[in-house]
N, C-alpha and C. Protein backbone atom coordinates (compact mmCIF):
# COMPACT_ATOMS: atom_id res chain seq x y z
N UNK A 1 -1.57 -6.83 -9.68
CA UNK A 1 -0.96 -5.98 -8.68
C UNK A 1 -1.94 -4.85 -8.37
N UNK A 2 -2.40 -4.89 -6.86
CA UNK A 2 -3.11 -3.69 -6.75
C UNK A 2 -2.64 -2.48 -5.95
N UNK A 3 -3.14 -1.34 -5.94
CA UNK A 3 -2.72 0.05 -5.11
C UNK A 3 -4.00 0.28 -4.23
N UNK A 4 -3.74 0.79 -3.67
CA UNK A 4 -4.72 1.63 -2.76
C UNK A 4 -3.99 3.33 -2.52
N UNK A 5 -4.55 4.65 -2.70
CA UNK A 5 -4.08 5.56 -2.01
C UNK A 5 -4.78 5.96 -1.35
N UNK A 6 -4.74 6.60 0.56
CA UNK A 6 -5.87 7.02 1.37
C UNK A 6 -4.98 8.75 1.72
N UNK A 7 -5.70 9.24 2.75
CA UNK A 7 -5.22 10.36 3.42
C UNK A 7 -5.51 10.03 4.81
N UNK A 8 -4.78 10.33 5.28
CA UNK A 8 -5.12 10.19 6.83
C UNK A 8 -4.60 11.16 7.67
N UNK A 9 -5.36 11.42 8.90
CA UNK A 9 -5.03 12.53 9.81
C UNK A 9 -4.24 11.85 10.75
N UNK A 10 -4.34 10.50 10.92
CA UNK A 10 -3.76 9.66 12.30
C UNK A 10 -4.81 8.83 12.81
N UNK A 11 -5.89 9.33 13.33
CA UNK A 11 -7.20 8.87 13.18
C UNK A 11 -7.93 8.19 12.58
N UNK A 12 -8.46 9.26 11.40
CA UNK A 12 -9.31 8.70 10.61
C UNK A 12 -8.45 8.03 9.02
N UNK A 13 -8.89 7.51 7.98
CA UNK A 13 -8.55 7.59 7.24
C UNK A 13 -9.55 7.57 5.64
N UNK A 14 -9.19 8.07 4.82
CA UNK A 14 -10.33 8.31 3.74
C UNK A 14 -9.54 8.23 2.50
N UNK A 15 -10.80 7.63 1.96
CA UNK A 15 -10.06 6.89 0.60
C UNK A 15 -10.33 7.87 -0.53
N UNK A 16 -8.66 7.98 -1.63
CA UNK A 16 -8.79 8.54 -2.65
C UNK A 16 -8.58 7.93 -3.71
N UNK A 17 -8.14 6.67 -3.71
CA UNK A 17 -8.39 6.24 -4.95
C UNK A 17 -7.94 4.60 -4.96
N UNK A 18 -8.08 3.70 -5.56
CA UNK A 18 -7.60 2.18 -5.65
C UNK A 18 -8.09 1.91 -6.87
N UNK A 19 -6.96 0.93 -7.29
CA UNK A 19 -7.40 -0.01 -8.41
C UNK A 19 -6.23 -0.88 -8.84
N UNK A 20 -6.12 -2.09 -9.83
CA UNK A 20 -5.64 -2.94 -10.15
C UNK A 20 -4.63 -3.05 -11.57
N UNK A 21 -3.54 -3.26 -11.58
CA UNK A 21 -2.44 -3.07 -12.66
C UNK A 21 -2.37 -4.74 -13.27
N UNK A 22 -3.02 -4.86 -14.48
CA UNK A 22 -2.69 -6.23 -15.18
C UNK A 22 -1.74 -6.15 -15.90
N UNK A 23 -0.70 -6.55 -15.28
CA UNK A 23 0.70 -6.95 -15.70
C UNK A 23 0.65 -7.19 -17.17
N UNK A 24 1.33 -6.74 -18.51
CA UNK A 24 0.89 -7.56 -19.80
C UNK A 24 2.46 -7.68 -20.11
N UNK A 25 2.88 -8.45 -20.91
CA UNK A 25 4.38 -8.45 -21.50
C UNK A 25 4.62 -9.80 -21.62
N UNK A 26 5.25 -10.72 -22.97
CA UNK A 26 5.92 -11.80 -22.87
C UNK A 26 6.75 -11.94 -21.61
N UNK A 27 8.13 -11.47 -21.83
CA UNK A 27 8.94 -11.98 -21.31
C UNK A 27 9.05 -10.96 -19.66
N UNK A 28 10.07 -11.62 -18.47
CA UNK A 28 10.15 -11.08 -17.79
C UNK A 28 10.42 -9.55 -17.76
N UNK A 29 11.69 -9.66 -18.04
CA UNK A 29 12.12 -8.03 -18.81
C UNK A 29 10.94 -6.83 -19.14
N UNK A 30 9.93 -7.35 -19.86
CA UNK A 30 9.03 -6.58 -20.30
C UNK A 30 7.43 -6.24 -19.38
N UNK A 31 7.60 -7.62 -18.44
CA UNK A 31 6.59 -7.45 -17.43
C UNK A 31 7.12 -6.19 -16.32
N UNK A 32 8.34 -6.47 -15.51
CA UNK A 32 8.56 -5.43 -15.04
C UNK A 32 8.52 -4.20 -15.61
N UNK A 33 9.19 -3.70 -16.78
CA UNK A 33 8.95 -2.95 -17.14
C UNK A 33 7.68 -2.12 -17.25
N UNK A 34 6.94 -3.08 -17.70
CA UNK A 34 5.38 -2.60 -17.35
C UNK A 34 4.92 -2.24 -16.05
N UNK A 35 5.87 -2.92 -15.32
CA UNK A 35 5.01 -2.17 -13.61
C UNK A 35 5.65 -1.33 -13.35
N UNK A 36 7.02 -1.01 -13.75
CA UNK A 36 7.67 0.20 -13.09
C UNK A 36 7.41 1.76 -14.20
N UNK A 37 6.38 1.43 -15.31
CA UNK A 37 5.58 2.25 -15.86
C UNK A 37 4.76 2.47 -15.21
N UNK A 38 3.36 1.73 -14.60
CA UNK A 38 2.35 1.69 -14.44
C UNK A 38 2.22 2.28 -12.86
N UNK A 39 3.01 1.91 -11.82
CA UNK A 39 3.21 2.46 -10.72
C UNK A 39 3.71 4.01 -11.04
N UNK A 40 4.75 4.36 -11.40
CA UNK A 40 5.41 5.80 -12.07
C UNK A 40 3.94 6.47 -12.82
N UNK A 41 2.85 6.30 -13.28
CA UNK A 41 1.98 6.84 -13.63
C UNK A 41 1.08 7.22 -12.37
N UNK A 42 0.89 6.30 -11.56
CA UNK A 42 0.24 6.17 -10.27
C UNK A 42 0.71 7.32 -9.50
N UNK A 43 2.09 7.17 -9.47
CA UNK A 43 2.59 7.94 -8.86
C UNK A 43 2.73 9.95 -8.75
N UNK A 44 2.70 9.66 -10.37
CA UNK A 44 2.39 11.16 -11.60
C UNK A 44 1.19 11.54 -11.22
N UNK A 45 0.08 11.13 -11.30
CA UNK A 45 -1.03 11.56 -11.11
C UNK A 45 -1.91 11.43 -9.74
N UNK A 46 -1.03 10.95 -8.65
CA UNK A 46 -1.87 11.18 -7.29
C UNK A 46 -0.76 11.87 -6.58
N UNK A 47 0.71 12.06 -6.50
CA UNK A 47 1.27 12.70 -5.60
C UNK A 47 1.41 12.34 -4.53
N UNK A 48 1.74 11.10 -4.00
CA UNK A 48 1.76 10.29 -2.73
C UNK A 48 2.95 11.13 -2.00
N UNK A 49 2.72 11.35 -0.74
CA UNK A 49 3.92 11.36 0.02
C UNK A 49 5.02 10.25 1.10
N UNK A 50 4.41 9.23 0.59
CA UNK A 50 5.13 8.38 1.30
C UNK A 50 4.21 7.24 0.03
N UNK A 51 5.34 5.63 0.12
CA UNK A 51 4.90 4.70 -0.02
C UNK A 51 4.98 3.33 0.47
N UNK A 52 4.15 2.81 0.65
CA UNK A 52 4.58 1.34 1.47
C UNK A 52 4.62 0.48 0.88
N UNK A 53 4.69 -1.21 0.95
CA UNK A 53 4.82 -2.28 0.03
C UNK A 53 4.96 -3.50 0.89
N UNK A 54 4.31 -4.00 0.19
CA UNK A 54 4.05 -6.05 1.43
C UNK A 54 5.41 -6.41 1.31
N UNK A 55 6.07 -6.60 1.91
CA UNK A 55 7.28 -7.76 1.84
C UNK A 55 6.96 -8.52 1.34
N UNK A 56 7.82 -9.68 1.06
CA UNK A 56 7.81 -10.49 -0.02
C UNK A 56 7.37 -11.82 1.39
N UNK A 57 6.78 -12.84 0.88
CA UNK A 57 6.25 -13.98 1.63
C UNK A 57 6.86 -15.35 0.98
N UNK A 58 6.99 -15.96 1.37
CA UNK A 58 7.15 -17.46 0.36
C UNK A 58 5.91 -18.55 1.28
N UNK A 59 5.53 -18.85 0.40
CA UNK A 59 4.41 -19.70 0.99
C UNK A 59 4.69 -21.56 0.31
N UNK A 60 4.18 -21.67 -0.65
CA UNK A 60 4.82 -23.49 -1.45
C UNK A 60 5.50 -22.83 -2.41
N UNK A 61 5.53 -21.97 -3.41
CA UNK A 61 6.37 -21.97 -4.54
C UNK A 61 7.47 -20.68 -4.57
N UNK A 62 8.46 -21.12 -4.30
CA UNK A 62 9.60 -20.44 -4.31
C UNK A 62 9.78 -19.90 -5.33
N UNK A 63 9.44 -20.19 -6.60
CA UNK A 63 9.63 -19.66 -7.91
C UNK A 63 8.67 -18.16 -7.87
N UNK A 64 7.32 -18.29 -7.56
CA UNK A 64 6.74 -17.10 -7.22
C UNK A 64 6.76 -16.03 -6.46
N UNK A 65 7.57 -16.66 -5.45
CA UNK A 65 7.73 -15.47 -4.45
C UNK A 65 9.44 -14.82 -5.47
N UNK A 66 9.83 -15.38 -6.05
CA UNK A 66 10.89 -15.15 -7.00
C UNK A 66 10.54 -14.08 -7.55
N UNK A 67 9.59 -14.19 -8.26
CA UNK A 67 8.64 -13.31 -9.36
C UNK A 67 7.87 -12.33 -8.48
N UNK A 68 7.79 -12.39 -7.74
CA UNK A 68 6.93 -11.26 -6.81
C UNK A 68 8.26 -10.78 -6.14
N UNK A 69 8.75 -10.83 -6.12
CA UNK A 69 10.22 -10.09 -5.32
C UNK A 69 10.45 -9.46 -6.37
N UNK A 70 10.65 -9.94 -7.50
CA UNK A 70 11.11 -8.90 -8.90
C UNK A 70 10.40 -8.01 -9.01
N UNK A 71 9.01 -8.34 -9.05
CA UNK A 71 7.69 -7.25 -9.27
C UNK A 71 8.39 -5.66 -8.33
N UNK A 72 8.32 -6.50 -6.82
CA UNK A 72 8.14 -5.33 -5.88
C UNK A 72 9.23 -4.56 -6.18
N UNK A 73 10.62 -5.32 -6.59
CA UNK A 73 11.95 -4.49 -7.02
C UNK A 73 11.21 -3.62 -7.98
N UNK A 74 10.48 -4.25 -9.12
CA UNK A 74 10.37 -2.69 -10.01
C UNK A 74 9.44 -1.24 -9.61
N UNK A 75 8.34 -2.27 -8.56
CA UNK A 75 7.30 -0.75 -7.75
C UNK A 75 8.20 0.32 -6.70
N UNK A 76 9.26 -0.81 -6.19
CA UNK A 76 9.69 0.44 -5.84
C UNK A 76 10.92 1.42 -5.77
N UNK A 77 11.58 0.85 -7.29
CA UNK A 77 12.45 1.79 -8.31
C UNK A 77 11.55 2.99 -8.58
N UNK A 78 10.30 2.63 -8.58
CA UNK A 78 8.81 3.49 -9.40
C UNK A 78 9.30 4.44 -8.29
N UNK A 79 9.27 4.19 -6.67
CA UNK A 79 8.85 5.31 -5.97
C UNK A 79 10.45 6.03 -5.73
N UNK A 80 11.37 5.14 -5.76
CA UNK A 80 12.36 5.64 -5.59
C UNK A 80 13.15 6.73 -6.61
N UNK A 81 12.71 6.57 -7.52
CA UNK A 81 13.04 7.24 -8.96
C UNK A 81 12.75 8.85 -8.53
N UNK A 82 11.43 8.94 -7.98
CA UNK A 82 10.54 9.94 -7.61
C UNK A 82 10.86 10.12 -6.05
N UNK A 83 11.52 10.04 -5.26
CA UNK A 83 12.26 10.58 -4.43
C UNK A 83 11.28 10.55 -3.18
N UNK A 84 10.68 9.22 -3.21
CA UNK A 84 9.73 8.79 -2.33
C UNK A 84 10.40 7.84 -1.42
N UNK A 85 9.84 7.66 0.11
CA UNK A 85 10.18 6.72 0.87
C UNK A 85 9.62 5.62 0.57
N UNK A 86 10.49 4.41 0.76
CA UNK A 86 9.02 3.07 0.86
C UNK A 86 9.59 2.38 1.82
N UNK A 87 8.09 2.08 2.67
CA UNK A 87 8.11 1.59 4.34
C UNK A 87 7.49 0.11 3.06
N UNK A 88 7.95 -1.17 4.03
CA UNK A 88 7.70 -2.40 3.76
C UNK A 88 6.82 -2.74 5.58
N UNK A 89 5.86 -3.67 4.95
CA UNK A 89 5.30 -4.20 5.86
C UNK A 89 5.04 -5.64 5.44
N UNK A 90 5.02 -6.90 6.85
CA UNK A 90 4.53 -8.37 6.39
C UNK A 90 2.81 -8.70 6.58
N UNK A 91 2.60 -9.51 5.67
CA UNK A 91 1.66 -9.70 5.34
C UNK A 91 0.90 -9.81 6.75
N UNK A 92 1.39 -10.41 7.46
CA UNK A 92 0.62 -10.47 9.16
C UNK A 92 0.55 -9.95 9.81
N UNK A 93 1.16 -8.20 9.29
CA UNK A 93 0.59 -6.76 10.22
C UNK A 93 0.33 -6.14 9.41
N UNK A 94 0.04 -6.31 8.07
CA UNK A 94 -0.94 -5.63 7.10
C UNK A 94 -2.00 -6.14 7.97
N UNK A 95 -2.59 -7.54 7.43
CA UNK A 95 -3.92 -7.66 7.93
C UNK A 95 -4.34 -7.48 9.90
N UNK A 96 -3.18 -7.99 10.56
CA UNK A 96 -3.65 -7.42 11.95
C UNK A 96 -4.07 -5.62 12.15
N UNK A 97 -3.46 -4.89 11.37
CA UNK A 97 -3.64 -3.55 11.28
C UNK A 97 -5.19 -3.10 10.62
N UNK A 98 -5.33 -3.97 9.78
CA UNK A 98 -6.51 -3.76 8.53
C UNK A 98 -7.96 -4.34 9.16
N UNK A 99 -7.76 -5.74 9.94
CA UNK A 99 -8.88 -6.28 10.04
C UNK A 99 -8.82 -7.02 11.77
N UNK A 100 -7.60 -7.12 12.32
CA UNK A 100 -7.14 -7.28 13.84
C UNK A 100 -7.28 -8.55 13.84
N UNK A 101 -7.08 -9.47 12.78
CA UNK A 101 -6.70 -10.27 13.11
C UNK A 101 -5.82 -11.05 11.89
N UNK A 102 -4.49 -11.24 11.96
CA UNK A 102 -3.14 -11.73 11.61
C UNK A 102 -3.56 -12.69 10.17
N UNK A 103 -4.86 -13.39 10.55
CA UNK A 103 -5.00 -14.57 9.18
C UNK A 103 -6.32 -14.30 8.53
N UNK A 104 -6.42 -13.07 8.15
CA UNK A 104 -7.71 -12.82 7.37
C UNK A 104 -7.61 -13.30 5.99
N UNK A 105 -8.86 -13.98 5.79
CA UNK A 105 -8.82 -14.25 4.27
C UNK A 105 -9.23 -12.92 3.37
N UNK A 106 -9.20 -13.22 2.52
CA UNK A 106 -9.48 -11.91 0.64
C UNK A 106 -11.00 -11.02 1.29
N UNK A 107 -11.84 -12.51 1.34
CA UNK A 107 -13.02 -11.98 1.75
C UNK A 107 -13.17 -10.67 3.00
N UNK A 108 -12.89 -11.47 4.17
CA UNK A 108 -12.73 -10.44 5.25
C UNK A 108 -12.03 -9.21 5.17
N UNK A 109 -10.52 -9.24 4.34
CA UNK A 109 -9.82 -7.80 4.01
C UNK A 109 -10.78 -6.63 3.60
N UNK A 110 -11.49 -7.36 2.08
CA UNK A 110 -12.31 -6.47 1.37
C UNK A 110 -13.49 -5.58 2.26
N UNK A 111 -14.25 -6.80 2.92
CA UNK A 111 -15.35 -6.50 3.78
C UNK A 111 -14.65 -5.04 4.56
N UNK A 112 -13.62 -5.73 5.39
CA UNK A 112 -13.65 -4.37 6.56
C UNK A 112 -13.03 -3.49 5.86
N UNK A 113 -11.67 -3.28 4.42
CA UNK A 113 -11.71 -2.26 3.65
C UNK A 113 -13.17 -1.32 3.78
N UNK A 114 -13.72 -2.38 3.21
CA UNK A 114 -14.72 -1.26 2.60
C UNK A 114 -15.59 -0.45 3.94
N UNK A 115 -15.36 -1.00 4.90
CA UNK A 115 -16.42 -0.60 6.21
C UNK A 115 -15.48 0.89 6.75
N UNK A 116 -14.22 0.22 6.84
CA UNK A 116 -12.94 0.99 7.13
C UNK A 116 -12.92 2.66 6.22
N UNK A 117 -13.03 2.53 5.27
CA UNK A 117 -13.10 3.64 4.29
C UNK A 117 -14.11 3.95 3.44
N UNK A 118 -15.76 3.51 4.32
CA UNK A 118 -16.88 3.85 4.00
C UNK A 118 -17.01 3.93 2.38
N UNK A 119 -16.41 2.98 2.35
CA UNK A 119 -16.83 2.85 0.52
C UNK A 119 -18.15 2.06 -0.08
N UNK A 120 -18.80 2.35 -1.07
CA UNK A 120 -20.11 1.87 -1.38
C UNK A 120 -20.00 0.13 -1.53
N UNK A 121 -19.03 0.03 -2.29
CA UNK A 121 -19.19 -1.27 -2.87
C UNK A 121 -17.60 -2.01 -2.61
N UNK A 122 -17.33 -3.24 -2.49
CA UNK A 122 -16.21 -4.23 -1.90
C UNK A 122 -15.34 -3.51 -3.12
N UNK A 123 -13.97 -3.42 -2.93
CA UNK A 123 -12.87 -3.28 -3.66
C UNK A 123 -12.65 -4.09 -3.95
N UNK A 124 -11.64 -4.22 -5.61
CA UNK A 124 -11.27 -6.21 -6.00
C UNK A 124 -10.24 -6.55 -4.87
N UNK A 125 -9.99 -7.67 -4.76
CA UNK A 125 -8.97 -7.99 -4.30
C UNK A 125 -7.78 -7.42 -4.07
N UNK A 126 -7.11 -7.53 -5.07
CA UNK A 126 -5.94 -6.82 -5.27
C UNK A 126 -5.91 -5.47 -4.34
N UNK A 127 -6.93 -4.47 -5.10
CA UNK A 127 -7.10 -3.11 -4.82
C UNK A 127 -7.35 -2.68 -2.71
N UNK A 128 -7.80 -3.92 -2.50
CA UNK A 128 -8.33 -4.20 -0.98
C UNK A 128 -7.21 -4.24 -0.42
N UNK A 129 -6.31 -5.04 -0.57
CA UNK A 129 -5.05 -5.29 -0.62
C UNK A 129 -4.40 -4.07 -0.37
N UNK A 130 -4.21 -3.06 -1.74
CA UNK A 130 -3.35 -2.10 -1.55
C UNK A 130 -3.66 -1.27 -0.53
N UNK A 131 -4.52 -1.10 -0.38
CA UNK A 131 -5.67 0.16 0.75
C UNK A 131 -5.35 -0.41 2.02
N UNK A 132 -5.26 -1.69 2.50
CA UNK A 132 -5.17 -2.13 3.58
C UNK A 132 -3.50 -1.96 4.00
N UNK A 133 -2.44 -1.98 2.62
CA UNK A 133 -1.26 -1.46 3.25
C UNK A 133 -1.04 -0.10 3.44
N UNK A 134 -1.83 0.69 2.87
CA UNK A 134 -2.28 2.19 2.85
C UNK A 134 -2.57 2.45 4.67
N UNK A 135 -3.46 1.77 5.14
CA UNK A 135 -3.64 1.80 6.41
C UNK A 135 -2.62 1.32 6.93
N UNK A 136 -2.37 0.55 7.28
CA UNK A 136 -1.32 0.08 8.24
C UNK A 136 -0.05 0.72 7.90
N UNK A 137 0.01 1.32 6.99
CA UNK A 137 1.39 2.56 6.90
C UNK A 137 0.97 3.67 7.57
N UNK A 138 -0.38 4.06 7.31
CA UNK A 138 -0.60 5.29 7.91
C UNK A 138 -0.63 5.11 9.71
N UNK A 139 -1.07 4.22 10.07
CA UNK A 139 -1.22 3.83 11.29
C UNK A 139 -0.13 3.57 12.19
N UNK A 140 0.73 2.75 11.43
CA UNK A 140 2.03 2.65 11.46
C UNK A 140 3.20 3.72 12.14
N UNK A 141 3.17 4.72 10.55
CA UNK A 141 4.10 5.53 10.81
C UNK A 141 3.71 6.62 11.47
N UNK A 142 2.47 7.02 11.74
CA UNK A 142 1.67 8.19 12.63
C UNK A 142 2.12 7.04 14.18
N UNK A 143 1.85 5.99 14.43
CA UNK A 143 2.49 5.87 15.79
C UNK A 143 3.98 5.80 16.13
N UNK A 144 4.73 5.57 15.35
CA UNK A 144 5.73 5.90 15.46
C UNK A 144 6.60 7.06 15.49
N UNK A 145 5.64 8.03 14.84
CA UNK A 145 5.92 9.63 14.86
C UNK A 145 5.64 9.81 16.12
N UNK A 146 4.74 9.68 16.78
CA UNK A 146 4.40 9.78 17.96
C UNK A 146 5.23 9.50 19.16
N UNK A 147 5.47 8.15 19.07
CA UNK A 147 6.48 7.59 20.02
C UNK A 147 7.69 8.58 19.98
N UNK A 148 8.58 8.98 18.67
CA UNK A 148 9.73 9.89 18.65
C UNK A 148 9.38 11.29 19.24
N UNK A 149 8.09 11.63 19.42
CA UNK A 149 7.73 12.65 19.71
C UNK A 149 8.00 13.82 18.60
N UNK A 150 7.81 13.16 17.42
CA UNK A 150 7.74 14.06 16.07
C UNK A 150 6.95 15.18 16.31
N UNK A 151 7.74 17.01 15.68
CA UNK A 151 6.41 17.88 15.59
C UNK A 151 6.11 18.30 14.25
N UNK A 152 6.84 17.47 13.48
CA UNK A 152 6.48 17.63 12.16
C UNK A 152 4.97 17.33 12.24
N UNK A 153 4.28 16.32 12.47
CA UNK A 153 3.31 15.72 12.74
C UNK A 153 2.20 16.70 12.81
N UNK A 154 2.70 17.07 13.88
CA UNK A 154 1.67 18.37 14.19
C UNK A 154 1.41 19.54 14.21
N UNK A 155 0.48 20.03 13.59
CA UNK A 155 0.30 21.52 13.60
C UNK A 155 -0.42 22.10 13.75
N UNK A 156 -1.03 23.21 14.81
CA UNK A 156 -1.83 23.85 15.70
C UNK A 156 -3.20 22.63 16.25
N UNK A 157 -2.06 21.96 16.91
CA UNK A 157 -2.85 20.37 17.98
C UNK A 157 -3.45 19.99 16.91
N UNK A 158 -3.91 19.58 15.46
CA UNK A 158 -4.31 19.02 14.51
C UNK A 158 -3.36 18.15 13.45
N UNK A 159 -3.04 16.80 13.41
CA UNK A 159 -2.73 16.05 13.19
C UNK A 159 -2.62 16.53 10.90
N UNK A 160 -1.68 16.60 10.52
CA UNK A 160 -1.78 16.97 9.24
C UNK A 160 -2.30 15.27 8.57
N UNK A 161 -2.75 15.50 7.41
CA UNK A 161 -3.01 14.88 6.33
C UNK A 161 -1.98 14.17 5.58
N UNK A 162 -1.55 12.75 5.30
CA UNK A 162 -0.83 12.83 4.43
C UNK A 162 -1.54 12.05 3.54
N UNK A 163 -0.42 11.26 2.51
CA UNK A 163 -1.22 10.78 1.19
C UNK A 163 0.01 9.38 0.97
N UNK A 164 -0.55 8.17 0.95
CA UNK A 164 0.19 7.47 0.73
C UNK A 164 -0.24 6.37 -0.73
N UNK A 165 0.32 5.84 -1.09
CA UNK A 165 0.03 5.03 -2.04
C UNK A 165 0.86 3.41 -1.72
N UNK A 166 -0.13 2.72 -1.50
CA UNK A 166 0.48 1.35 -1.38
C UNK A 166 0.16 0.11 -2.83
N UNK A 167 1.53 -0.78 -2.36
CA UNK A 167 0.97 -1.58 -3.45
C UNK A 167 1.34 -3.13 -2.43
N UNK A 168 0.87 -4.17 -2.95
CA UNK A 168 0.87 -5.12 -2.29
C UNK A 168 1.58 -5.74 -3.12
């Protein structure tokens, strides 16, 4: 399971941090548990103001998207616990948002991640992942603020900063 957290003005966006949560625990019970630790730490130590999360997909194995539906139930008890929003997005406007086009493979995500948020070196997978729902939340919900004609948004014609933390 990976995260990404960025800041963004609306515009631009800049990366503060990503990385990857290896699930450890026998049994189910104890795997979640472990993520709704491990996100809740994430959460402790970067201060996100908003969070987003991939919807769940089913692709051939129904049993996994089973298990990944559980996962996301425990990431985002994590944010909810902590009195955070979580915006859900599908996998095919994560990547249209991230890379503009709907069926990007791992490879291509990472690539334009990293071009996207001028980072030195490709993010793992996972972590590419989270950053790319990081964007498309920020992108997201800054146009939609817009459209409502939000003035929270704005303050002295400069677009505020926020901080999101995604997980995929």
């Amino acid at each position: 399971m990976g995260y990404g957290l960025i800041d963004s003005d609306g515009v631009r966006d800049f990366h503060i941090a990503n990385g990857s949560i290896k699930v450890v625990g026998e049994s189910l019970p104890v795997k979640l548990g472990f993520i709704l630790e491990a996100i809740t730490e994430v959460i402790e130590e970067w201060q996100p103001t908003e969070v987003a999360i991939e919807s769940v997909f089913v692709s051939k194995n129904a049993m996994s998207a089973l298990k990944l539906g559980q996962a996301r139930g425990a990431a985002i008890c994590a944010a909810v616990q902590r009195g955070l929003t979580v915006a859900e997005y599908a996998p095919k406007a994560i990547k249209q948002a991230a890379v503009g086009y709907g069926s990007a493979d791992k490879k291509q995500m990472q690539e334009m991640i990293r071009l996207l948020l001028s980072l030195q070196e490709l993010p793992k997978p996972d972590a590419a992942d989270g950053l790319a729902v990081a964007i498309c939340h920020a992108h997201t919900s800054g146009l939609a603020s817009q459209l409502r004609g939000s003035a929270s948004s704005v303050s002295s014609g400069k677009r505020r900063a926020k901080r999101w933390v995604s997980i995929p």
